[in-house]
C-alpha atoms as a PDB file:
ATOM      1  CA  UNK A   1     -26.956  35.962  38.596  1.00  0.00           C
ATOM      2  CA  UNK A   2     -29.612  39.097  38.481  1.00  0.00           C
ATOM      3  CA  UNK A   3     -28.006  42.449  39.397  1.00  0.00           C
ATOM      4  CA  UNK A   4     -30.391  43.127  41.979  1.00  0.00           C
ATOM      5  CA  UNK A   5     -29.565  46.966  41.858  1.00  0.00           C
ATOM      6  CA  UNK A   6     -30.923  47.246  38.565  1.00  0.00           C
ATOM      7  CA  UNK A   7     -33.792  44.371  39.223  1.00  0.00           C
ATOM      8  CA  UNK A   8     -35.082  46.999  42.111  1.00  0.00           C
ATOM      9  CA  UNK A   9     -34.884  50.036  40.020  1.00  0.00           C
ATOM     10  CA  UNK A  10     -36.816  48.175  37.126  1.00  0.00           C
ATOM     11  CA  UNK A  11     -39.361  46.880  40.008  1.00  0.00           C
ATOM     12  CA  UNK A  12     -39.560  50.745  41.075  1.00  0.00           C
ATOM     13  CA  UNK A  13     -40.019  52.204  38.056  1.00  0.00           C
ATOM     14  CA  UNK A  14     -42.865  49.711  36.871  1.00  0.00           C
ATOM     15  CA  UNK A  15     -44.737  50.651  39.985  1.00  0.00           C
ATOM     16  CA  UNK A  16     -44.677  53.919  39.436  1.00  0.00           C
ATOM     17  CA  UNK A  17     -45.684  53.873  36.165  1.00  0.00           C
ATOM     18  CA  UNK A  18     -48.816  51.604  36.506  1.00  0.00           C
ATOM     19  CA  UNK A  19     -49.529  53.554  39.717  1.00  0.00           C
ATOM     20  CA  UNK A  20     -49.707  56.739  37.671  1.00  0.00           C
ATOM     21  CA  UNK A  21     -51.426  55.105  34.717  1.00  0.00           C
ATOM     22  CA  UNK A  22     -54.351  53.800  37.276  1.00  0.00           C
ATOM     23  CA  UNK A  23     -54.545  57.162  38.683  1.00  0.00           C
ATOM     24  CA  UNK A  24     -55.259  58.262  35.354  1.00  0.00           C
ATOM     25  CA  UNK A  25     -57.722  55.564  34.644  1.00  0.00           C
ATOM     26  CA  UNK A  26     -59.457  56.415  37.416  1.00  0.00           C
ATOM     27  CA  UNK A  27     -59.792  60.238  36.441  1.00  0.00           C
ATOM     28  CA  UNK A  28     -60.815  59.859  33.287  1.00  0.00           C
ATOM     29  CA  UNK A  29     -64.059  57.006  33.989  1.00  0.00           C
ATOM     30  CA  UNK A  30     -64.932  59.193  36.977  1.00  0.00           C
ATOM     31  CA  UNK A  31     -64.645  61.911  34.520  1.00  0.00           C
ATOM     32  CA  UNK A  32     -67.031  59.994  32.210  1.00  0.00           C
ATOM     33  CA  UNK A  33     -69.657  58.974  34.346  1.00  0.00           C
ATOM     34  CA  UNK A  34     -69.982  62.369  35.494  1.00  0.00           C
ATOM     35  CA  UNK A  35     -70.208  63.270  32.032  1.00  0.00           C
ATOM     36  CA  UNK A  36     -73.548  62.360  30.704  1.00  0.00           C
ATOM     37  CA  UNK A  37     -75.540  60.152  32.345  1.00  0.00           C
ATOM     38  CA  UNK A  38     -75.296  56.183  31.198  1.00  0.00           C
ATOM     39  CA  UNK A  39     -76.523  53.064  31.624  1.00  0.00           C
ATOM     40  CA  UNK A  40     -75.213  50.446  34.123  1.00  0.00           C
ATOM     41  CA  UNK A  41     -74.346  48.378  30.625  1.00  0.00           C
ATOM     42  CA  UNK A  42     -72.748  51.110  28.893  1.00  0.00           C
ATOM     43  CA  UNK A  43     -70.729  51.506  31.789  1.00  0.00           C
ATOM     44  CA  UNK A  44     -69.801  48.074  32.186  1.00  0.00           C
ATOM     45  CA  UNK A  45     -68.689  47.557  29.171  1.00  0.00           C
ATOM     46  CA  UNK A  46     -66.284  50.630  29.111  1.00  0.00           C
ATOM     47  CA  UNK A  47     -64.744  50.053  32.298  1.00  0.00           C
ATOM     48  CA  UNK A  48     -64.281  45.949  30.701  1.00  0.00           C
ATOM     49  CA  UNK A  49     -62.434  47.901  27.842  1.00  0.00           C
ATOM     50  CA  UNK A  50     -60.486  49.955  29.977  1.00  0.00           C
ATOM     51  CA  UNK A  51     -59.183  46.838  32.414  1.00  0.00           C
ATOM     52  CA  UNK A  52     -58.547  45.172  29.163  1.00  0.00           C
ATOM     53  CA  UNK A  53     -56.328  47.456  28.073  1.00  0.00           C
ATOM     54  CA  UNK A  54     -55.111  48.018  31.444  1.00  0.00           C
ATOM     55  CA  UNK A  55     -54.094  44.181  31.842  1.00  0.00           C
ATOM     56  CA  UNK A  56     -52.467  44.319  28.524  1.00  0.00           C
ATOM     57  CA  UNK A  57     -50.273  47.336  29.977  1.00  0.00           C
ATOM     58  CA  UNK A  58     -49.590  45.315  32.956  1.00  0.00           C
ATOM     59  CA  UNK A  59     -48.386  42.016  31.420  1.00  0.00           C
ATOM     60  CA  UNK A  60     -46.398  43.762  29.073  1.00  0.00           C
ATOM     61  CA  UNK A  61     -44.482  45.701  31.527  1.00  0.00           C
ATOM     62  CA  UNK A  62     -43.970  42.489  33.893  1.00  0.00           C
ATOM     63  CA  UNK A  63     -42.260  40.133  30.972  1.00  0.00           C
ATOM     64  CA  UNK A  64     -39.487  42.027  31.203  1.00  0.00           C
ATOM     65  CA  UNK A  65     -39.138  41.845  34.821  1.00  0.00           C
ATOM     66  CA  UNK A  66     -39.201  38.617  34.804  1.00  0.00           C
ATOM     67  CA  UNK A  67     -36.145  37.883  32.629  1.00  0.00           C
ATOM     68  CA  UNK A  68     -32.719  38.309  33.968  1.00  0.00           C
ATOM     69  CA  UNK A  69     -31.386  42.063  34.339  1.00  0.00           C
ATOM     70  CA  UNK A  70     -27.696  40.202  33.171  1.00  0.00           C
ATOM     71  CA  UNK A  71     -27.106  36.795  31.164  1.00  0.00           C
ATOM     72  CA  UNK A  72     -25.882  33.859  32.956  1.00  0.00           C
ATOM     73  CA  UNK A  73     -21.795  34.865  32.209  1.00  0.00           C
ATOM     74  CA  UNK A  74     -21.576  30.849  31.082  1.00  0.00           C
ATOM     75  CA  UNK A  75     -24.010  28.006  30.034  1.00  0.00           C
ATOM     76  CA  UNK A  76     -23.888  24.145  30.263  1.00  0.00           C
ATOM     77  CA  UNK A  77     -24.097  22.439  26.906  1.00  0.00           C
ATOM     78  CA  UNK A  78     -25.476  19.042  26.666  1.00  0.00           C
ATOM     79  CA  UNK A  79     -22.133  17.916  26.002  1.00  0.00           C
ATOM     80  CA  UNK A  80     -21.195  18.235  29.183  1.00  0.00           C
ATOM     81  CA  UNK A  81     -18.724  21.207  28.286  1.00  0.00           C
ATOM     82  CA  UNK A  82     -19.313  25.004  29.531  1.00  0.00           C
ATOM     83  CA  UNK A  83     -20.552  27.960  26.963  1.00  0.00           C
ATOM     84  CA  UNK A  84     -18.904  31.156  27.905  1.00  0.00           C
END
């Protein structure tokens, strides 16, 4: 049984923190662009770097949210008995 508390909190928390790192994404490429002028392919292939990265950030913060907060307190063995 998930501690849903703590499941929310963890679901809050990795919101905010992809919400801020987009934000910041965001900045900087605008930020770029502005820079010095580029082509459409240079562009392309830094904003294909950036959601790269960005997905990597994003899977790694969701694997955890997807396992249990809390252990199940007991397990079924294939004997047929019960793990504690």
């Amino acid at each position: 049984m998930t501690d849903r508390t703590t499941s929310t909190d963890r679901s809050a928390v990795f919101v905010q923190t992809m919400t801020e790192r987009i934000t910041s994404v965001t900045r900087t490429l605008a930020a770029s662009v502005q820079a010095e002028p580029r082509s459409l392919q240079a562009m392309e292939a830094q904003i294909v770097r950036v959601l790269h990265d960005l997905g990597n950030a994003l899977l790694t913060a969701l694997v955890p949210l997807a396992a249990s907060v809390r252990p199940a307190p007991t397990v079924d063995c294939p004997c047929g008995q019960v793990a504690q």
